[in-house]
C-alpha atoms as a PDB file:
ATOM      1  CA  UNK A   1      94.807 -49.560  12.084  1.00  0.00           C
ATOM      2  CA  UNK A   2      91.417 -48.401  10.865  1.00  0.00           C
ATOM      3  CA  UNK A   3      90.503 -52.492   9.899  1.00  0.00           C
ATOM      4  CA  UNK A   4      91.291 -52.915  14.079  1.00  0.00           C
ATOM      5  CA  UNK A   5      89.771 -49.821  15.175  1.00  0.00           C
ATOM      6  CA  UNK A   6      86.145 -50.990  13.245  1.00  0.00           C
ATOM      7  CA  UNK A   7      87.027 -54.805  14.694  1.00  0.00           C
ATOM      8  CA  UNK A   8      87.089 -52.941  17.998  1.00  0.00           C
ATOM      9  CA  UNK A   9      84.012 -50.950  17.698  1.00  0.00           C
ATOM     10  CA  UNK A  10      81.879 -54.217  16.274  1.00  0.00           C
ATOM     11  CA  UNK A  11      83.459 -56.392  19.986  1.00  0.00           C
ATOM     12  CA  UNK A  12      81.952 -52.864  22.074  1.00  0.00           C
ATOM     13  CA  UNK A  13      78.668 -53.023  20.451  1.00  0.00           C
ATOM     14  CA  UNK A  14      78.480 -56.713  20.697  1.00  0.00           C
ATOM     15  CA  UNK A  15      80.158 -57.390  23.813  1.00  0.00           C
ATOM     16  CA  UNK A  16      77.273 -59.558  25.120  1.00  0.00           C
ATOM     17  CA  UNK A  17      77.092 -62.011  22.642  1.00  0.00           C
ATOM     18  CA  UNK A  18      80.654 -62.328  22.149  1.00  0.00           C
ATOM     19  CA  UNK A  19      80.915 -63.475  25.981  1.00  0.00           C
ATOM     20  CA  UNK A  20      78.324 -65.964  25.387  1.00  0.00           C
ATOM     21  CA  UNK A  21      79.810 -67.544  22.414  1.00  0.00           C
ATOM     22  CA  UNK A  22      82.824 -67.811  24.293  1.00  0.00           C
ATOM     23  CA  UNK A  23      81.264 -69.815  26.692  1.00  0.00           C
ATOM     24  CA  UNK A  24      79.022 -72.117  24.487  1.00  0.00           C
ATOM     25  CA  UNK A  25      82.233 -72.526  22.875  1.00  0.00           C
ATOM     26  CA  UNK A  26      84.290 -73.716  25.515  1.00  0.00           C
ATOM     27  CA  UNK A  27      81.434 -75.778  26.930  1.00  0.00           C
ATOM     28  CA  UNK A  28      81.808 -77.646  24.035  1.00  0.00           C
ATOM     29  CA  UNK A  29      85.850 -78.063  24.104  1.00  0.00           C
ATOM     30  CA  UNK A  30      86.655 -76.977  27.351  1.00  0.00           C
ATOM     31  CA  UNK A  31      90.651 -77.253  26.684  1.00  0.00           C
ATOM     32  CA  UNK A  32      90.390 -73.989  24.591  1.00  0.00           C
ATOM     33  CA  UNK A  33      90.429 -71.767  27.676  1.00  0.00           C
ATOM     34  CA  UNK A  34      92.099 -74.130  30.156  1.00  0.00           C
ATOM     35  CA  UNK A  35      94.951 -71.614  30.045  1.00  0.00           C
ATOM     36  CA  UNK A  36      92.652 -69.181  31.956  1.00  0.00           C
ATOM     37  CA  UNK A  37      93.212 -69.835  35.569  1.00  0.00           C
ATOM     38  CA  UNK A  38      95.503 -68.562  38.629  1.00  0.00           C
ATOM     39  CA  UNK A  39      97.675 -66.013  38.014  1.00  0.00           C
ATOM     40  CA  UNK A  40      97.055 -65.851  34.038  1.00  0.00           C
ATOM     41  CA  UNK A  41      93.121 -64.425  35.537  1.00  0.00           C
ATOM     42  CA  UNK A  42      94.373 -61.909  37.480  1.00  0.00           C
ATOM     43  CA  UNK A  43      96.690 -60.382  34.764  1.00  0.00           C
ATOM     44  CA  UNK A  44      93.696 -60.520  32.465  1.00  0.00           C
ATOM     45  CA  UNK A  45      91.210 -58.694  35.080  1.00  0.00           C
ATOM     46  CA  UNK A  46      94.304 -56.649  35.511  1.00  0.00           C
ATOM     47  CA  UNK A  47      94.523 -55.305  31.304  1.00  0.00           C
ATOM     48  CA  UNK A  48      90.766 -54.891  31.270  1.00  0.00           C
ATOM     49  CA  UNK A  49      91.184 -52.066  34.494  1.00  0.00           C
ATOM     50  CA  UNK A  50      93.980 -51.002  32.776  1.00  0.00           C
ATOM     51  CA  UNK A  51      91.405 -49.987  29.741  1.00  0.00           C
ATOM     52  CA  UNK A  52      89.190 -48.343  32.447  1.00  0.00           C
ATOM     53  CA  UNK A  53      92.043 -46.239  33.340  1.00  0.00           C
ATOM     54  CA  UNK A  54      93.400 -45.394  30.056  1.00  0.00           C
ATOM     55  CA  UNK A  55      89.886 -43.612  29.421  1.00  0.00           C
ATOM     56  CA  UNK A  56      89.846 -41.924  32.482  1.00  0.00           C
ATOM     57  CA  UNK A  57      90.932 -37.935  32.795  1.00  0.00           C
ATOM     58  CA  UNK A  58      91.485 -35.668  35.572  1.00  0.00           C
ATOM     59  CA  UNK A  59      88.020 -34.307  35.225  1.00  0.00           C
ATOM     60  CA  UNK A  60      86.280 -37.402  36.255  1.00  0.00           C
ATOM     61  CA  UNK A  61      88.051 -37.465  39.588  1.00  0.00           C
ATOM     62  CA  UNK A  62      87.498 -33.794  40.025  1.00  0.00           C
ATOM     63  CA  UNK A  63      83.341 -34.994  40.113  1.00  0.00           C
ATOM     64  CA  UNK A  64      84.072 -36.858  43.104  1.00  0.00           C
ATOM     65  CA  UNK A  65      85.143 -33.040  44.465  1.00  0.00           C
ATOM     66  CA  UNK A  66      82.307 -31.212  42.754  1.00  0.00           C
ATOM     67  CA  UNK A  67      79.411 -33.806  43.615  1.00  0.00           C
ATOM     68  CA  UNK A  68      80.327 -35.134  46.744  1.00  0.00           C
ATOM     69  CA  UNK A  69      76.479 -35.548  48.226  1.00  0.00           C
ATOM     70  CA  UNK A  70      75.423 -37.452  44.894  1.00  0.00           C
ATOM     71  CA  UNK A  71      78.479 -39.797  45.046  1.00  0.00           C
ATOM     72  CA  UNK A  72      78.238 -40.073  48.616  1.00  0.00           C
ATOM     73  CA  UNK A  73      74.418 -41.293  48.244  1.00  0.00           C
ATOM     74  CA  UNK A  74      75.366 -43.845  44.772  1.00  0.00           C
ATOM     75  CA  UNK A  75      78.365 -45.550  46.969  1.00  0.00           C
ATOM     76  CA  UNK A  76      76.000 -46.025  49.938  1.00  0.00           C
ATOM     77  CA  UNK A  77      73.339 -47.391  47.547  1.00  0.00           C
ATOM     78  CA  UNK A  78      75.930 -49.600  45.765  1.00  0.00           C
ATOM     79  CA  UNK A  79      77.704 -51.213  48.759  1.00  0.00           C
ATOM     80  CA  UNK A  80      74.100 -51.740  50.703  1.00  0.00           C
ATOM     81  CA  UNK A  81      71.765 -52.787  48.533  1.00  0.00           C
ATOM     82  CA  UNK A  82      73.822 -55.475  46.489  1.00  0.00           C
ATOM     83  CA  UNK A  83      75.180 -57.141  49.267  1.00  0.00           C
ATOM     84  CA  UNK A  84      71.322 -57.238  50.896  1.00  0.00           C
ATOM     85  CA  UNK A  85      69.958 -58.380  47.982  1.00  0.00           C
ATOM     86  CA  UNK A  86      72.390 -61.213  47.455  1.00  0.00           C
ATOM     87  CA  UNK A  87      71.807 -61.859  51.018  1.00  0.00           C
ATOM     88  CA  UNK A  88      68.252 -62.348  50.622  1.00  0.00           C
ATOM     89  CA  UNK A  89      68.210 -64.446  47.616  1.00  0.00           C
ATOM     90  CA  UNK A  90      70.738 -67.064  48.945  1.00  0.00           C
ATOM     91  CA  UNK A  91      68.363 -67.420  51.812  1.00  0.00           C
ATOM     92  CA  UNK A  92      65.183 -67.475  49.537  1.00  0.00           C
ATOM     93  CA  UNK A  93      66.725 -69.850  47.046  1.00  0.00           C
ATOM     94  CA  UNK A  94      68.224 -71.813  49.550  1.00  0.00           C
ATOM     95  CA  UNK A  95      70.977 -72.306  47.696  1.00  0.00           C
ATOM     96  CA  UNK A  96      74.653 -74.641  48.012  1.00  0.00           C
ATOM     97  CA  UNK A  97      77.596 -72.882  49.806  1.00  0.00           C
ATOM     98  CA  UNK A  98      79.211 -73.005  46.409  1.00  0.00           C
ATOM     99  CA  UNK A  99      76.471 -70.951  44.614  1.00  0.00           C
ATOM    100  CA  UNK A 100      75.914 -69.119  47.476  1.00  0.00           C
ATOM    101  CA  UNK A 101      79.713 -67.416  47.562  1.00  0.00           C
ATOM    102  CA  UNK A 102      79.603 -66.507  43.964  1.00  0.00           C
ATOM    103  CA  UNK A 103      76.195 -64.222  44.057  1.00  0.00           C
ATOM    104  CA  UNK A 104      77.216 -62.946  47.634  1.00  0.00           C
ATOM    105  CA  UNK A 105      80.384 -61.891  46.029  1.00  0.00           C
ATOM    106  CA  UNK A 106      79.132 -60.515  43.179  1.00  0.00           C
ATOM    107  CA  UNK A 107      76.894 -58.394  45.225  1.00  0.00           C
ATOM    108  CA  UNK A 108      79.791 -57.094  47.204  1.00  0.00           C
ATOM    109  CA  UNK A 109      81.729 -56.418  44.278  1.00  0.00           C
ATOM    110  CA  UNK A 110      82.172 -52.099  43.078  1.00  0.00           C
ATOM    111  CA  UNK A 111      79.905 -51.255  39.920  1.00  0.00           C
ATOM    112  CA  UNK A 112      80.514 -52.646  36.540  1.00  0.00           C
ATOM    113  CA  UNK A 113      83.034 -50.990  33.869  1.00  0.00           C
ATOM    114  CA  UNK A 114      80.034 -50.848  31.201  1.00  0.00           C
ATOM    115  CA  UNK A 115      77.725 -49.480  33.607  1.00  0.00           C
ATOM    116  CA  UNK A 116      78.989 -45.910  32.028  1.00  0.00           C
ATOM    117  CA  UNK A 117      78.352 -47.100  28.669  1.00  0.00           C
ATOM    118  CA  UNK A 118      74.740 -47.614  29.856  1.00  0.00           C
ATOM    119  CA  UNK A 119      74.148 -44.369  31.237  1.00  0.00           C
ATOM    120  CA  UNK A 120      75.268 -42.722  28.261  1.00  0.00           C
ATOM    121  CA  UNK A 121      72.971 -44.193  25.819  1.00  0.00           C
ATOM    122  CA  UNK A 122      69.840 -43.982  27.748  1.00  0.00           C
ATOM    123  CA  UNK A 123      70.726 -40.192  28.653  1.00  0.00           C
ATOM    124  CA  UNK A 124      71.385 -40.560  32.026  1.00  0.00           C
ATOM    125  CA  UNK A 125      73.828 -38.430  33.855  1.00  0.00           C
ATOM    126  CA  UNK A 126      77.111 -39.791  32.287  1.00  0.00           C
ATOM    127  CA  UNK A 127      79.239 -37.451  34.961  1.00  0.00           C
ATOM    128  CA  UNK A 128      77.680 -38.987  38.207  1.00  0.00           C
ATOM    129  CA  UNK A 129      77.767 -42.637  36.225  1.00  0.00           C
ATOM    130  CA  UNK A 130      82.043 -42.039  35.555  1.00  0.00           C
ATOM    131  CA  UNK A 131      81.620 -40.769  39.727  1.00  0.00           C
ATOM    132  CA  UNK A 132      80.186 -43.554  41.095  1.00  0.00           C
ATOM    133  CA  UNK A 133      82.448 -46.082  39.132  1.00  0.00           C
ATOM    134  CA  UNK A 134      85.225 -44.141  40.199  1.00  0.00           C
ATOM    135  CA  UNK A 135      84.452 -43.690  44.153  1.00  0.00           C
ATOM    136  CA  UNK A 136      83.264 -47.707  43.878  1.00  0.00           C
ATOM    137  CA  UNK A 137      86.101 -48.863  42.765  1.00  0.00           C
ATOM    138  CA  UNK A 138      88.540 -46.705  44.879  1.00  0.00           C
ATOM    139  CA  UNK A 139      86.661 -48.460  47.905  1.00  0.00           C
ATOM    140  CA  UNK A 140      86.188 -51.802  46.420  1.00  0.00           C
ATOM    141  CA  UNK A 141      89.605 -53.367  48.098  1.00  0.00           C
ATOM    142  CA  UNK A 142      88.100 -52.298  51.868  1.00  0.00           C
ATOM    143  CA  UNK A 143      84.329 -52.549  51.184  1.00  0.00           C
ATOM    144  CA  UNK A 144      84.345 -55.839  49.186  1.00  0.00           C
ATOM    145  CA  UNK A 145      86.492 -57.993  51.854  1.00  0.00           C
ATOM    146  CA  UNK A 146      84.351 -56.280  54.852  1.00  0.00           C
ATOM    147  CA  UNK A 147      81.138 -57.322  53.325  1.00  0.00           C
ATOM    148  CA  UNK A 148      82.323 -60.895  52.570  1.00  0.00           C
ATOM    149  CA  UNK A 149      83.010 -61.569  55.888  1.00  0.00           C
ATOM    150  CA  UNK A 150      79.231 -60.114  57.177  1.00  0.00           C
ATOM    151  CA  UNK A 151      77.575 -61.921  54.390  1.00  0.00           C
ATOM    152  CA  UNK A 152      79.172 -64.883  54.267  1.00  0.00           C
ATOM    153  CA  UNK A 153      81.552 -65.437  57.437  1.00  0.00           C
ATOM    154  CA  UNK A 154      79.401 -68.322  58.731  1.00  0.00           C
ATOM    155  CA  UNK A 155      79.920 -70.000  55.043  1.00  0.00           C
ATOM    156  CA  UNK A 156      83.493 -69.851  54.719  1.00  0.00           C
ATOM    157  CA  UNK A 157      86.681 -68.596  55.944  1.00  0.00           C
ATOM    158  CA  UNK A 158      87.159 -64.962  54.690  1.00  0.00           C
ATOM    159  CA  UNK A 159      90.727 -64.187  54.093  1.00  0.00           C
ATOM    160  CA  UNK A 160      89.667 -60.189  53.987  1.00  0.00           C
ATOM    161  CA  UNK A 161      93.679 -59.172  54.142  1.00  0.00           C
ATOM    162  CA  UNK A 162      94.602 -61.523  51.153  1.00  0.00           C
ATOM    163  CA  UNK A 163      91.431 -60.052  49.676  1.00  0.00           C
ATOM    164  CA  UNK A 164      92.175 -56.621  50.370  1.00  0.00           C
ATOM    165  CA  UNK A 165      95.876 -57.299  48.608  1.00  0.00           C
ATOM    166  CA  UNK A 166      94.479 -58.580  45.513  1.00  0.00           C
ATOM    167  CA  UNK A 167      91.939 -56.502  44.449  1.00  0.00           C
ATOM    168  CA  UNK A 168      94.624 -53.123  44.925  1.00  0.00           C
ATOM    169  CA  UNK A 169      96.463 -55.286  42.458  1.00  0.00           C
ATOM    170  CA  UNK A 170      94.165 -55.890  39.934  1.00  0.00           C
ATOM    171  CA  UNK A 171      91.940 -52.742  40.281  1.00  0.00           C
ATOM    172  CA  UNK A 172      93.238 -50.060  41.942  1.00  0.00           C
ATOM    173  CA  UNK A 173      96.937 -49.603  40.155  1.00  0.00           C
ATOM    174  CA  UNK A 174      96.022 -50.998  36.725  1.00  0.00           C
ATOM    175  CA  UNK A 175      93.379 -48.153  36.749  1.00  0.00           C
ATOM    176  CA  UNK A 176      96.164 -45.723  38.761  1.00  0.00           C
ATOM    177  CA  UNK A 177      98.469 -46.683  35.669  1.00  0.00           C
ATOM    178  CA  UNK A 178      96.252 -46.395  33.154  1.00  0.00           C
ATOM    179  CA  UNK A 179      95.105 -42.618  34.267  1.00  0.00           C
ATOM    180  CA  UNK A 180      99.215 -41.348  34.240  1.00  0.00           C
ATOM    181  CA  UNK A 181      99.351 -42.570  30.885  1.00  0.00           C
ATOM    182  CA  UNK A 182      95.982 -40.730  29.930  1.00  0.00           C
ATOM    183  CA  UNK A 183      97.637 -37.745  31.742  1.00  0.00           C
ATOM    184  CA  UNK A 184     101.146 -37.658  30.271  1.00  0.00           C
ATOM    185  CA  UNK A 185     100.251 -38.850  26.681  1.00  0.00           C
ATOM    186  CA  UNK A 186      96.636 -37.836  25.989  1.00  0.00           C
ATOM    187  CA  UNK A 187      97.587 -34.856  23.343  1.00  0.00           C
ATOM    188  CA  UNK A 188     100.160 -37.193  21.482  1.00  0.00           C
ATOM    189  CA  UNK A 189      98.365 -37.959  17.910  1.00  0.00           C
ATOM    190  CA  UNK A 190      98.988 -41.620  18.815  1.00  0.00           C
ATOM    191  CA  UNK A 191      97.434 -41.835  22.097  1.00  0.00           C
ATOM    192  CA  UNK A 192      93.574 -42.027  20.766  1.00  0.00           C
ATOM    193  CA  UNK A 193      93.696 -44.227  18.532  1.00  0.00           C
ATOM    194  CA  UNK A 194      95.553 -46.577  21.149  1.00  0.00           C
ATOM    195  CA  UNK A 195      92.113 -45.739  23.158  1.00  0.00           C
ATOM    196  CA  UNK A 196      89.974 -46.410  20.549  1.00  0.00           C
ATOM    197  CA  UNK A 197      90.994 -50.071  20.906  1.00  0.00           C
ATOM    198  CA  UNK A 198      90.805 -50.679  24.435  1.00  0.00           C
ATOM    199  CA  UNK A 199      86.785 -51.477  24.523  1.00  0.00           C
ATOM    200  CA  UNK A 200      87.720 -54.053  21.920  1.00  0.00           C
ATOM    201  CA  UNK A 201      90.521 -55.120  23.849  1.00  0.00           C
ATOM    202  CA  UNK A 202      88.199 -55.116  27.037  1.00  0.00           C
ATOM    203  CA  UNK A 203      85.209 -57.183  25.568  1.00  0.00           C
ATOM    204  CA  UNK A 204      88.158 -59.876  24.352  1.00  0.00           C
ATOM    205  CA  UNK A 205      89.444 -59.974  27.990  1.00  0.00           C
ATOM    206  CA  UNK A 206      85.772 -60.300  29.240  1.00  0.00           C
ATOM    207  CA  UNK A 207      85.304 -63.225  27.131  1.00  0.00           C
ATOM    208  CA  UNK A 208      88.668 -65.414  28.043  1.00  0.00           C
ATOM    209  CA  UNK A 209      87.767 -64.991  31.992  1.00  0.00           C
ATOM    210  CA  UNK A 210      84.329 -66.465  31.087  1.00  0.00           C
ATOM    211  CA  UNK A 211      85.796 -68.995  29.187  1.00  0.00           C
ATOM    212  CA  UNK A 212      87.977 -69.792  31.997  1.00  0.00           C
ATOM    213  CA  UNK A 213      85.002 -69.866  34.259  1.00  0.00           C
ATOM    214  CA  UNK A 214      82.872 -72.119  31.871  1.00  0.00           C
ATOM    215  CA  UNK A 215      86.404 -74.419  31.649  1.00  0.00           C
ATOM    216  CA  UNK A 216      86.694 -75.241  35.246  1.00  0.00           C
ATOM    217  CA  UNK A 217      83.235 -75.789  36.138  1.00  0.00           C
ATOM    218  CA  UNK A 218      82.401 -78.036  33.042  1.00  0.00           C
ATOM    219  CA  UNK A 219      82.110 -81.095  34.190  1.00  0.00           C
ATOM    220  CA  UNK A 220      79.905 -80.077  37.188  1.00  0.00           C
ATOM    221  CA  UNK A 221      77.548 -78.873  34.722  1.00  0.00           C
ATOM    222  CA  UNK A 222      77.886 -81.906  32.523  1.00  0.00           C
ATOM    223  CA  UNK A 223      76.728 -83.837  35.574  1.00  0.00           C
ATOM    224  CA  UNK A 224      74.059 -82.056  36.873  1.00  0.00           C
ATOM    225  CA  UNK A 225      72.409 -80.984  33.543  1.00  0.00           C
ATOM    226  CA  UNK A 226      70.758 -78.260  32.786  1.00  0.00           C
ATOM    227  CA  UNK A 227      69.040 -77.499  36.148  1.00  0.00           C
ATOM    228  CA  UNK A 228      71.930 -76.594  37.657  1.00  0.00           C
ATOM    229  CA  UNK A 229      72.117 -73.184  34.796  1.00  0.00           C
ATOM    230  CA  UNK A 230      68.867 -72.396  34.864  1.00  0.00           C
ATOM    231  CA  UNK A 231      68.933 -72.284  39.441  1.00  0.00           C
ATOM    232  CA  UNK A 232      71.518 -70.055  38.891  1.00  0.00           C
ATOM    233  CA  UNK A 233      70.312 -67.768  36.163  1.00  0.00           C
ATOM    234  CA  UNK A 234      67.002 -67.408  38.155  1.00  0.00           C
ATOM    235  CA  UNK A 235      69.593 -65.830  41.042  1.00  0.00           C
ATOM    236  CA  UNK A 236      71.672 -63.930  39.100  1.00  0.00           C
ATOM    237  CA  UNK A 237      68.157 -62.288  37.008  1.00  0.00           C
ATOM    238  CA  UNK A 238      66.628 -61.585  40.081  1.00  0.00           C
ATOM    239  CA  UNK A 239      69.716 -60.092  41.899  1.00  0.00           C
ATOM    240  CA  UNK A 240      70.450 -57.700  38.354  1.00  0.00           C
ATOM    241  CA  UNK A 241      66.920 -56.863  38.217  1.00  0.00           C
ATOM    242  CA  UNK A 242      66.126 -55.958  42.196  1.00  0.00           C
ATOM    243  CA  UNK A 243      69.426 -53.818  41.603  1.00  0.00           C
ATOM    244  CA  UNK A 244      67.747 -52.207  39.214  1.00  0.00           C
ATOM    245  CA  UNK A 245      64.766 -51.589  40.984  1.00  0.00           C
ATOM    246  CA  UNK A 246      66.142 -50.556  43.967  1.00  0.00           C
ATOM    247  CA  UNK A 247      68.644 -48.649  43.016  1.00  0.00           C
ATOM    248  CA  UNK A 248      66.001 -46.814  41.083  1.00  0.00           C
ATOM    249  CA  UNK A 249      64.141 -46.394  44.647  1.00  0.00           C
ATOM    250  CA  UNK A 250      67.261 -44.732  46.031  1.00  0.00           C
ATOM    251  CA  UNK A 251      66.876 -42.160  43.297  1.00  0.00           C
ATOM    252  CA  UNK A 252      63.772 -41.528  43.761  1.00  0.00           C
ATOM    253  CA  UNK A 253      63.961 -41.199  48.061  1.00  0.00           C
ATOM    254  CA  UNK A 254      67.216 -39.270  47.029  1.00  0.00           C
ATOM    255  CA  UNK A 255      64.696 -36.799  45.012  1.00  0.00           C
ATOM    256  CA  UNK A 256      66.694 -37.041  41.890  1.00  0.00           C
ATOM    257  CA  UNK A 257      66.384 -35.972  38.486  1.00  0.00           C
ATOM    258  CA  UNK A 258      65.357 -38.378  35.908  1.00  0.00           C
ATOM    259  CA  UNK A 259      69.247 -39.013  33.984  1.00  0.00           C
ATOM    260  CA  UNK A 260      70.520 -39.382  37.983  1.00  0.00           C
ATOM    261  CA  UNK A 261      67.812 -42.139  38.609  1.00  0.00           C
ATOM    262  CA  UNK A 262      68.662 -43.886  35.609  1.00  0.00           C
ATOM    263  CA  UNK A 263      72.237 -43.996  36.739  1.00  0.00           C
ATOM    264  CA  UNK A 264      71.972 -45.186  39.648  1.00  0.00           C
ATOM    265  CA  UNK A 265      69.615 -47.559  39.049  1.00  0.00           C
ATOM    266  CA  UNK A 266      72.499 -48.799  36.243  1.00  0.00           C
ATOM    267  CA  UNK A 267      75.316 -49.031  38.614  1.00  0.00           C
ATOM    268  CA  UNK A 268      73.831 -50.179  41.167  1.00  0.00           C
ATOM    269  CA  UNK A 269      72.193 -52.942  39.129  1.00  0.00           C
ATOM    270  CA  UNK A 270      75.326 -53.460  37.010  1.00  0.00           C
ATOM    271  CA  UNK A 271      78.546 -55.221  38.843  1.00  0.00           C
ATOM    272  CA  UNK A 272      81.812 -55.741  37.816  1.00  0.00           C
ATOM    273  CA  UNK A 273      81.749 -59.558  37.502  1.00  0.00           C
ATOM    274  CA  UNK A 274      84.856 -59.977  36.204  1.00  0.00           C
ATOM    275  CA  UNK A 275      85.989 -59.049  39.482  1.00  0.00           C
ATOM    276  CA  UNK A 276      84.440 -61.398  41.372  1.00  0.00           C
ATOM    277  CA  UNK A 277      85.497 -64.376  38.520  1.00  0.00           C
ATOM    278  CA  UNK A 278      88.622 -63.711  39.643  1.00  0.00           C
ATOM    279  CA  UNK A 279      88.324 -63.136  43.452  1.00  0.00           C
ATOM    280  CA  UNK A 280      86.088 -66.735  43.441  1.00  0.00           C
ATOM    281  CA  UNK A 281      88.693 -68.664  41.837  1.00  0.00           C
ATOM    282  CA  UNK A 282      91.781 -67.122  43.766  1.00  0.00           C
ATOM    283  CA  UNK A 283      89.864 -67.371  47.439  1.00  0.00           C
ATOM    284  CA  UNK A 284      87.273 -69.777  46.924  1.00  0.00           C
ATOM    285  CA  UNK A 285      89.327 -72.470  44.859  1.00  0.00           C
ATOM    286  CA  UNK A 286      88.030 -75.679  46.969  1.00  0.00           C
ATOM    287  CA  UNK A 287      84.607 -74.653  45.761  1.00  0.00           C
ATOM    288  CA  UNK A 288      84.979 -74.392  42.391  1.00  0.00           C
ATOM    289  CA  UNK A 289      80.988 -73.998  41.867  1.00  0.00           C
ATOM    290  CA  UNK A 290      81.268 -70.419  43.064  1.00  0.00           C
ATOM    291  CA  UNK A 291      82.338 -68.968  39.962  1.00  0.00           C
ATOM    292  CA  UNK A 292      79.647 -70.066  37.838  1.00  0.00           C
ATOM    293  CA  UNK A 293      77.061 -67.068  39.342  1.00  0.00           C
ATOM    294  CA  UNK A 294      79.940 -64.709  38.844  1.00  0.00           C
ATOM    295  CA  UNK A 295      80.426 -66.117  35.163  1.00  0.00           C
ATOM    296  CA  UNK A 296      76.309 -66.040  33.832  1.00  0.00           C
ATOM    297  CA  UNK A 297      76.346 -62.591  35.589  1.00  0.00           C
ATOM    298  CA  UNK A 298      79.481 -60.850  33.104  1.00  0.00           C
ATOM    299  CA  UNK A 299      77.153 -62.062  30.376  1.00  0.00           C
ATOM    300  CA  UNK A 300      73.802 -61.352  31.642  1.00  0.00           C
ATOM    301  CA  UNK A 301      74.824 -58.004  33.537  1.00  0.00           C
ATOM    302  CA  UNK A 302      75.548 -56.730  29.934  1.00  0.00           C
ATOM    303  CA  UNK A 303      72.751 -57.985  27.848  1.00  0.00           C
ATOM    304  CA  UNK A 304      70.302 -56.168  30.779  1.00  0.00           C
ATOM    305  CA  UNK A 305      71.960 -52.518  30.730  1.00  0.00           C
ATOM    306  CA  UNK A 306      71.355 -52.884  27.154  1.00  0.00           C
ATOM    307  CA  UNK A 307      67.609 -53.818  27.279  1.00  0.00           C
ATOM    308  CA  UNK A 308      67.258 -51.228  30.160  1.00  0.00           C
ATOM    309  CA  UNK A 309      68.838 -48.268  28.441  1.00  0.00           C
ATOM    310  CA  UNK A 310      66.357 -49.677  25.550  1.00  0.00           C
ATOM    311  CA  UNK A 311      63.489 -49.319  27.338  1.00  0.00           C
ATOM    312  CA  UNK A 312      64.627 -45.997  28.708  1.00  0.00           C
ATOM    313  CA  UNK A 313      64.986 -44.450  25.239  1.00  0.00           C
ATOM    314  CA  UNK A 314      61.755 -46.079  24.210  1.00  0.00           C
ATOM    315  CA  UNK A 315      59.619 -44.031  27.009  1.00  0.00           C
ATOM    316  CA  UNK A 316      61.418 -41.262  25.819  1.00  0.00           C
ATOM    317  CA  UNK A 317      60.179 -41.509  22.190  1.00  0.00           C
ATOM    318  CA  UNK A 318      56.757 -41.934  23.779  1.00  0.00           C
ATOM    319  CA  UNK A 319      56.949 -39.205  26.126  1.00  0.00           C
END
């Protein structure tokens, strides 16, 4: 147990370059993670809210109670600027339909799972970090579907009921289950070191969806070389970093304290791609291009709240 426990530990603290070996990897044999697709996705999406849940504790909820103005402003800032900003790039970048569903959904997507991680290592306010993820994802399966069909209604057909469906499925009772079994087992001796392996467990779920991703859209990037990667990443960096920004703005307009501004610039910056993988390839199947901004932005969203909370610390130890 204590060999997996450190093996979990090492995939937390490295969780960004394990996604992107799994995707050089498959781009190289992209029959390793063929597996990865359909319904096999959405149970794998489904474990990794599970973790999310499993760490979660009455408490956290409570903050929703306790804090409602500071929650209230974070969800606003979330669920507006994202989707704007996504909104404005595909017009700026002019990009494909394809490309242009994946970054609008990951903009409409509810903060990423890490995003908390984040917070807590560059002192933020951990409390209204755990808030915001929480009250995100609680409205993720109306707020996602309704913003899809503003944002990109004249692209595609936006099946917002089927939407709505899925992501309760895969978000809201994983994370439902995993918080009774935090409740009713938390003070067995067992249950912690069961948590103790669920951000290894998490990173290693991460890493198959990419893999997936980087499977099915293979031999479009075969084709059109390296261009096509680098259009995208340009996107996806500027969408992460004008979250960051911006969401740093709201903190600032919102007159908060330095740890809340540095949380909500983190969640509002950080997404949970792995949602969106999933939601691309379930609804937006006939254009199999849209996961790839989804994809580069699990990877990339992490390697940024790392260099951010970095930089954070680092004016700290100036200051």
């Amino acid at each position: 147990m204590d060999k997996i426990q450190r093996l979990s530990r090492w995939l937390a603290a490295n969780a960004s370059w394990v996604v992107i070996a799994a995707a050089v990897f498959t781009f190289f044999l992209p029959s390793a993670f063929e597996w990865v697709r359909g319904t096999t996705q959405t149970v794998i999406l489904g474990i990794i809210m599970l973790t999310m849940g499993l760490t979660l504790t009455t408490n956290d909820f409570k903050i929703l109670a306790q804090r409602p103005l500071d929650i209230l402003i974070g969800a606003c800032a979330q669920f507006f600027i994202m989707p704007c900003v996504a909104y404005l790039l595909v017009r700026v970048f002019q990009l494909e339909p394809a490309l242009a569903l994946g970054i609008l959904l990951v903009g409409c997507c509810p903060g990423g799972v890490s995003s908390n991680i984040m917070s807590y290592l560059c002192h933020g306010d951990v409390a209204f970090s755990v808030g915001m993820t929480c009250a995100s994802t609680l409205l993720a399966p109306v707020m996602t579907p309704m913003l899809m069909e503003l944002t990109a209604g004249q692209i595609i057909e936006i099946d917002a009921v089927g939407m709505f469906i899925n992501i309760l499925i895969v978000t809201i009772i994983p994370v439902g289950i995993g918080c009774y079994l935090n409740y009713t087992y938390s003070k067995r001796d067992v249950f912690p070191k069961i948590q103790s392996l669920m951000p290894g467990l998490s990173v290693t779920c991460l890493a198959c969806i990419v893999g997936g991703v980087v499977s099915t859209v293979h031999d479009d990037l075969v084709a059109r070389g390296l261009f096509l990667f680098l259009w995208t990443f340009a996107v996806v960096f500027c969408h992460n970093s004008l979250g960051y920004l911006m969401g740093w703005t709201a903190g600032t307009l919102a007159k908060f304290n330095t740890a809340k501004k540095r949380t909500i610039s983190i969640e509002v910056g950080m997404q949970n791609a792995g949602l969106a993988t999933v939601l691309a390839g379930t609804f937006f199947a006939a254009q199999p291009l849209a996961v790839l901004p989804c994809a580069i932005s699990c990877a990339w969203h992490s390697i940024s709240g790392t260099i951010l909370a970095g930089v954070f610390l680092r004016f700290d130890k100036r200051k």
